[in-house]
N, C-alpha and C. Protein backbone atom coordinates (compact mmCIF):
# COMPACT_ATOMS: atom_id res chain seq x y z
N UNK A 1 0.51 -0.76 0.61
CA UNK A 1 0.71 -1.96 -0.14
C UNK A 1 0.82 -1.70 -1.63
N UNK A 2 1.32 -3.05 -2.74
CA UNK A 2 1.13 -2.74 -3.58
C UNK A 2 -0.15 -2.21 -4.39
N UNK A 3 -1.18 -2.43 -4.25
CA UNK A 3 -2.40 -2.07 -4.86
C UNK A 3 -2.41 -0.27 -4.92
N UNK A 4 -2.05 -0.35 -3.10
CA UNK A 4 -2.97 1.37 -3.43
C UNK A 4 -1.67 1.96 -4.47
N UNK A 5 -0.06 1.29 -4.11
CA UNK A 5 0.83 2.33 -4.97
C UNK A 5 0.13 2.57 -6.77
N UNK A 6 0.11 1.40 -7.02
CA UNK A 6 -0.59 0.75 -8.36
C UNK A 6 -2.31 1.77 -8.92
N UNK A 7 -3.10 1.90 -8.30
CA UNK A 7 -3.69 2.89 -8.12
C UNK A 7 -3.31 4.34 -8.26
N UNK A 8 -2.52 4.99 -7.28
CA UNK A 8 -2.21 5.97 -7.15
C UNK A 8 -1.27 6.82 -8.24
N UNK A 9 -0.63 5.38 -9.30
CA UNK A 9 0.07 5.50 -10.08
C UNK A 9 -0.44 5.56 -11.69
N UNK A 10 -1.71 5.28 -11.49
CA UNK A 10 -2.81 5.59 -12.23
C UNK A 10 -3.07 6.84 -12.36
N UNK A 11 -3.43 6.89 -11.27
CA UNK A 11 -4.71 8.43 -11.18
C UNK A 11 -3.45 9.47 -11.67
N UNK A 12 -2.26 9.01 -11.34
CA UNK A 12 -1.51 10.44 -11.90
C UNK A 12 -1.16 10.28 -13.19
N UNK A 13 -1.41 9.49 -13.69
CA UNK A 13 -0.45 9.72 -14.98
C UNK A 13 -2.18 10.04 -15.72
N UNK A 14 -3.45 9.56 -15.40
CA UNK A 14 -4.51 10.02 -16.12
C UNK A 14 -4.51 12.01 -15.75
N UNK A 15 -3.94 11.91 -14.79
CA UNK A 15 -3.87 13.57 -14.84
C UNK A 15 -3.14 14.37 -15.33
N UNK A 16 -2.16 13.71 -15.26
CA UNK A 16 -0.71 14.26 -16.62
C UNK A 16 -1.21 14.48 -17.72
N UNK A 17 -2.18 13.21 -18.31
CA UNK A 17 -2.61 13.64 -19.92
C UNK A 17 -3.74 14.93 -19.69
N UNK A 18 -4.65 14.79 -18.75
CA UNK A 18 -5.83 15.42 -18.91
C UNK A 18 -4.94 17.23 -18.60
N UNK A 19 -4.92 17.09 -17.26
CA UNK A 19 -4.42 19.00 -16.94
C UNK A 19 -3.47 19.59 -17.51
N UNK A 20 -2.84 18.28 -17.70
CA UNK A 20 -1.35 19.21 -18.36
C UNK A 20 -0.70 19.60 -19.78
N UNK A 21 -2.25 19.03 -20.42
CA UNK A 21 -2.38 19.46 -21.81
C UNK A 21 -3.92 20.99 -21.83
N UNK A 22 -4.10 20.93 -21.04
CA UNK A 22 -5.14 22.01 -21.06
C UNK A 22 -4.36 23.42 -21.49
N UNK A 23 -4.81 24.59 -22.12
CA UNK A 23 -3.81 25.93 -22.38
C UNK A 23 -4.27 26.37 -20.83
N UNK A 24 -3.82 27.39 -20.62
CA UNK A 24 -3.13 28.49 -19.42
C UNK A 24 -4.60 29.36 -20.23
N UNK A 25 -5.50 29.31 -18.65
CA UNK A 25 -6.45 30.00 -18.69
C UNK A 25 -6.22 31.09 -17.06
N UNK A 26 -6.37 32.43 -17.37
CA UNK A 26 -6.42 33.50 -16.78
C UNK A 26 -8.08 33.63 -15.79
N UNK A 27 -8.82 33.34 -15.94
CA UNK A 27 -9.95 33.30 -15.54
C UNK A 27 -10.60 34.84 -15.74
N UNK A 28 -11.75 34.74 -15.01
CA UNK A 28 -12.47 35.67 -15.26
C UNK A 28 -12.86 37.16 -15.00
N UNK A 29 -12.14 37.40 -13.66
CA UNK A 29 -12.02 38.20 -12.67
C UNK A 29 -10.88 38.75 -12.45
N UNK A 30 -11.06 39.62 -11.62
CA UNK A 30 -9.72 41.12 -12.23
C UNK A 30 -8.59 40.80 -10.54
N UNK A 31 -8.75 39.25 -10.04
CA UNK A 31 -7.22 38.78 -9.03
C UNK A 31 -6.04 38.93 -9.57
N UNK A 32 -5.53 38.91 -8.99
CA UNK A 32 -3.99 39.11 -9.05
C UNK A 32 -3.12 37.83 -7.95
N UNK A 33 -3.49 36.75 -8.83
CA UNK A 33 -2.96 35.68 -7.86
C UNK A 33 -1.58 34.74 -9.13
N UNK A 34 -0.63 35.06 -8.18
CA UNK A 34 0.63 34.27 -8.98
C UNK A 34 0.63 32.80 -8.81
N UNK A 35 0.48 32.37 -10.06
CA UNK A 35 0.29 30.73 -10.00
C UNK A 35 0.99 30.27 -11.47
N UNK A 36 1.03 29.24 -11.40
CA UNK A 36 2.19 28.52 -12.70
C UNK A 36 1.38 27.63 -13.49
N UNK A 37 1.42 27.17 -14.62
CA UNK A 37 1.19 26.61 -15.46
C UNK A 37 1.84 26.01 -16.04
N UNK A 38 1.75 24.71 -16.95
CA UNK A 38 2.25 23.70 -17.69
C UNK A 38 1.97 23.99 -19.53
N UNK A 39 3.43 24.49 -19.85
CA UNK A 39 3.15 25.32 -21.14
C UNK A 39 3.52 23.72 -22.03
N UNK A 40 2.64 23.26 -22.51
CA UNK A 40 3.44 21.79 -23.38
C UNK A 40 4.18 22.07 -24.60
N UNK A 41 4.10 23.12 -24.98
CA UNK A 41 4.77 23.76 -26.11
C UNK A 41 6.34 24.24 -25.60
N UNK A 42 6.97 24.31 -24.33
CA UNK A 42 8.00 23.99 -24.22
C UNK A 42 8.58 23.11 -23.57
N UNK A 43 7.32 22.46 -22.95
CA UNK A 43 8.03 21.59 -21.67
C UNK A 43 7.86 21.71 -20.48
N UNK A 44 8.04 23.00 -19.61
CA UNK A 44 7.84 23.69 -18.72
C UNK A 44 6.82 24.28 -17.93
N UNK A 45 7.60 24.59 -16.59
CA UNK A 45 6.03 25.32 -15.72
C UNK A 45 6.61 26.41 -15.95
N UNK A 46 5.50 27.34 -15.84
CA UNK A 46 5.73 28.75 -16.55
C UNK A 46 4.71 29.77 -15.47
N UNK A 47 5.33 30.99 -14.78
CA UNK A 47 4.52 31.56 -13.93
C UNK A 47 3.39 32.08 -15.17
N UNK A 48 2.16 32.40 -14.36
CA UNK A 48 0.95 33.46 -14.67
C UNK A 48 0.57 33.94 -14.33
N UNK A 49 -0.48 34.90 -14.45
CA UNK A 49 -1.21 35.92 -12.68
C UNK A 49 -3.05 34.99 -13.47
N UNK A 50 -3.05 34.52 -12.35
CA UNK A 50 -4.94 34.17 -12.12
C UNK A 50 -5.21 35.25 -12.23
N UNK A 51 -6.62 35.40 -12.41
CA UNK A 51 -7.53 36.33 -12.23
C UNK A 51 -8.56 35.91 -11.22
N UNK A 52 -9.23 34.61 -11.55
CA UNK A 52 -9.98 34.20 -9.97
C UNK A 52 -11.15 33.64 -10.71
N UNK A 53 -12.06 32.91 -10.73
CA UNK A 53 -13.22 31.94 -11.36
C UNK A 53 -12.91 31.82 -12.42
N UNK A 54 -13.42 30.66 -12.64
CA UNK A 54 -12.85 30.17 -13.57
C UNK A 54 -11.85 29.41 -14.19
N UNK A 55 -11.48 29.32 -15.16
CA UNK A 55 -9.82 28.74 -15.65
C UNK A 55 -10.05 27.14 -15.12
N UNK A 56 -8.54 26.84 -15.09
CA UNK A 56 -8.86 24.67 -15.26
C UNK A 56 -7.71 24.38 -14.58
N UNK A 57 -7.70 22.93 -14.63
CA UNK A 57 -7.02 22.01 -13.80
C UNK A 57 -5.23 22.35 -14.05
N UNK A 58 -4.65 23.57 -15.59
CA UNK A 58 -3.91 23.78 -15.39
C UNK A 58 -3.59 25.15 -14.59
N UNK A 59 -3.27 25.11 -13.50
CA UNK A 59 -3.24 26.16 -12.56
C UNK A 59 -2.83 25.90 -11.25
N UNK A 60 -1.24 25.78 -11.08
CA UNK A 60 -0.91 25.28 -9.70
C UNK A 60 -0.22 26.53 -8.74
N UNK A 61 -0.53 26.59 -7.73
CA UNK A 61 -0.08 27.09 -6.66
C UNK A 61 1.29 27.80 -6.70
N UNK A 62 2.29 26.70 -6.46
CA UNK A 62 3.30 26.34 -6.52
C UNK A 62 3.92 25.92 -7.75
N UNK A 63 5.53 26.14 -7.98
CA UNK A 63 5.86 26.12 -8.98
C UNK A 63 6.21 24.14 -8.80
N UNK A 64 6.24 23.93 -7.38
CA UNK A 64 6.35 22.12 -7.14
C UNK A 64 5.76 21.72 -6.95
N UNK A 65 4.86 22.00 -7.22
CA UNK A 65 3.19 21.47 -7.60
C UNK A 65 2.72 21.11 -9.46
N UNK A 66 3.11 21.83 -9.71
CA UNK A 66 3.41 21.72 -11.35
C UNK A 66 4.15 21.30 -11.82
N UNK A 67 5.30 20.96 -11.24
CA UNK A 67 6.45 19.95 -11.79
C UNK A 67 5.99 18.96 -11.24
N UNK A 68 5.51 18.58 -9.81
CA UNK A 68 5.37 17.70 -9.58
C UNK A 68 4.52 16.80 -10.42
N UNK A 69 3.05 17.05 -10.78
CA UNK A 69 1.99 16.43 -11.48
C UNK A 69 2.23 16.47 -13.39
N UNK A 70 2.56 17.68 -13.62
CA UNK A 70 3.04 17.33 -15.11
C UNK A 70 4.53 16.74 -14.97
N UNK A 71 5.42 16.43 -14.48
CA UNK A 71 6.20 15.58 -14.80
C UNK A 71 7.35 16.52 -15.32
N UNK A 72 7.48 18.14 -15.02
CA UNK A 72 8.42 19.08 -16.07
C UNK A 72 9.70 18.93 -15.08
């Protein structure tokens, strides 16, 4: 229904501002995991290598996972 779309249309755009302004944190640990980030300084998702604990909400999987939620 309309409500939950209305809702749902919320929660993402409060996540757009919050994760997708965070910098590209590597974490703490010596992984080697390929994951993408939301660079706001160009616009774009941008690959990175994780390291593993640590780091923040900018850190997606997928490179359509990061376009998807920041909006690039």
């Amino acid at each position: 229904g309309f409500y939950f779309r209305s809702i749902q249309g919320f929660y993402f755009k409060r996540i757009q501002g919050n994760i997708c302004s965070e910098p590209k944190k590597v974490g703490r640990c010596r992984g080697s995991f390929p994951r993408f980030y939301f660079d706001s300084e160009t616009g774009k998702c941008t690959p990175f290598t994780y390291g593993g604990r640590g780091g923040n909400g900018n850190n997606f999987e997928t490179l359509h996972a990061c376009r998807a939620i920041c909006r690039a």
